[in-house]
Protein backbone atom coordinates (compact mmCIF):
# COMPACT_ATOMS: atom_id res chain seq x y z
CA UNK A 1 13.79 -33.68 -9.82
CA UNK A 2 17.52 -33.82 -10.10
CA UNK A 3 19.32 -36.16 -7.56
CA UNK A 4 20.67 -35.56 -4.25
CA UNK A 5 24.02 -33.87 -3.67
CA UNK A 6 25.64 -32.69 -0.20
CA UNK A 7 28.05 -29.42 -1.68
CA UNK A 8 30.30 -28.15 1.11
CA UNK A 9 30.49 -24.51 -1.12
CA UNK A 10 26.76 -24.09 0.00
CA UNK A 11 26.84 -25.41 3.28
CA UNK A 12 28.24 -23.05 4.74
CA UNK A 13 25.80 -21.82 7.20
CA UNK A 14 25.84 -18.55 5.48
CA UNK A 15 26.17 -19.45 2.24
CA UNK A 16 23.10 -21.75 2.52
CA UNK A 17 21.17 -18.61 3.97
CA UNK A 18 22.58 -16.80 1.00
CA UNK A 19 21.08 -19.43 -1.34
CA UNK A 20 17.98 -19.81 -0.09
CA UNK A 21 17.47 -16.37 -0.14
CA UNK A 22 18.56 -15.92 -3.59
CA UNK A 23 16.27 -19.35 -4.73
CA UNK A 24 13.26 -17.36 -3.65
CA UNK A 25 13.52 -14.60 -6.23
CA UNK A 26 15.27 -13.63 -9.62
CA UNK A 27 17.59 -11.13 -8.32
CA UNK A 28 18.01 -9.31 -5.17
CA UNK A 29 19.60 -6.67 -3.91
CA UNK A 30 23.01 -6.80 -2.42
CA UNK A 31 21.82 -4.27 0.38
CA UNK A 32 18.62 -6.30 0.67
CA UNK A 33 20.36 -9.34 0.90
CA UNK A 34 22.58 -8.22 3.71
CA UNK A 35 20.34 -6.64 5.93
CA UNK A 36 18.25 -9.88 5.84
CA UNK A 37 21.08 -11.73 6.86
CA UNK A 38 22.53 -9.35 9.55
CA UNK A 39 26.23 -9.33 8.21
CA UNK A 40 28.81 -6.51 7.49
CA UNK A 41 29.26 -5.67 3.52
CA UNK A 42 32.49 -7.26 3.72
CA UNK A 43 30.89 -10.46 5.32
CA UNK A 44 28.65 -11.01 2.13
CA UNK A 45 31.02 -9.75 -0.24
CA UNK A 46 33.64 -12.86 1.28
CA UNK A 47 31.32 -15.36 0.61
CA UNK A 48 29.69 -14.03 -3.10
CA UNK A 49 33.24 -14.16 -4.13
CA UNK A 50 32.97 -18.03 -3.35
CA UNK A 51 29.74 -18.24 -4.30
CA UNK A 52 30.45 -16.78 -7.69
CA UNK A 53 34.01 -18.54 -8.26
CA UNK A 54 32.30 -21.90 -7.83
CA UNK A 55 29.54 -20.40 -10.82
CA UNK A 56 26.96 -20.39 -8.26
CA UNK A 57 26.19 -16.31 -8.63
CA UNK A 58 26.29 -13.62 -10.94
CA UNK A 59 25.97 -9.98 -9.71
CA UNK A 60 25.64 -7.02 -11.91
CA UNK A 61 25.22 -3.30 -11.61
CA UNK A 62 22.35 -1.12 -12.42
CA UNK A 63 20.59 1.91 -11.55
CA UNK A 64 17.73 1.41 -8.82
CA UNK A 65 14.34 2.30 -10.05
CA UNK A 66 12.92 5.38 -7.60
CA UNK A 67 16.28 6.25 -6.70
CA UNK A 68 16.90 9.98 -7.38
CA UNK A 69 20.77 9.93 -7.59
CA UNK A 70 22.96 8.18 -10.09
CA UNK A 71 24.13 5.56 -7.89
CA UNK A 72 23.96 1.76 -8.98
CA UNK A 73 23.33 -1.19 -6.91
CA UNK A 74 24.40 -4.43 -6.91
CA UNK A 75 21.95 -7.37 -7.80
CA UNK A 76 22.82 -10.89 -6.83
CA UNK A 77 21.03 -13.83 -8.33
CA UNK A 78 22.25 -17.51 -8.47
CA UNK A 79 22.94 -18.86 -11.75
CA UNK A 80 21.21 -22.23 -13.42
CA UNK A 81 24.23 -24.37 -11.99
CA UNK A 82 23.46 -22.57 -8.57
CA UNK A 83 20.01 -23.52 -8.30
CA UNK A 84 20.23 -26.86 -9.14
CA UNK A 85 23.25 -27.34 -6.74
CA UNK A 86 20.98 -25.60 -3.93
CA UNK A 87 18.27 -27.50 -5.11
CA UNK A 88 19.84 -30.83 -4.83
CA UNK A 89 22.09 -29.74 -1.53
CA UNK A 90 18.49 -29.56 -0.23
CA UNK A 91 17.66 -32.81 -0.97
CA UNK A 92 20.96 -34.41 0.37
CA UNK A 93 19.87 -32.50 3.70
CA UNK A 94 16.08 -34.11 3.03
CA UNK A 95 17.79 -37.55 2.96
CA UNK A 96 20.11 -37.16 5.99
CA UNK A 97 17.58 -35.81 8.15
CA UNK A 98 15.13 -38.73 7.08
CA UNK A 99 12.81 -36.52 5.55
């Protein structure tokens, strides 16, 4: 277990709910990912830019399996420096809160 770090890029109320949605899973979808949070497309794209600036997120194209069309969607995942800033943003939260 890494140590504890408090990272204002993450803690951003949405940006932490982006995180801990992306933690849960190897990818998601951008669509998925939006509806879950409630926000506009611009909303999420705003703060994937700064999650992905900061090296926090990738996203990539690709065709979605089932769909019938050409269309491709957008899959968000964090990266290895994003989940162990999560990670340890968690803990720095643990340790404040006295957990």
């Amino acid at each position: 277990m890494g140590e504890a770090r408090f990272d204002e890029t993450i803690h951003a109320p949405l940006r932490l709910r982006i995180c801990g949605l992306l933690r849960q899973a190897d990818g998601l979808d951008f669509a998925l990912v939006r509806d879950s949070l409630g926000v506009s497309d611009a909303t999420l794209s705003k703060h994937v830019k700064t999650l992905t600036a900061a090296g926090y997120v990738s996203s990539s194209k690709a065709a979605a399996a089932g769909r019938g069309d050409a269309r491709r969607v957008t899959w968000l995942s964090l990266t290895r420096d994003g989940r162990a800033a999560f990670d340890a943003h968690v803990r720095a939260l643990q340790e404040i809160a006295g957990s």
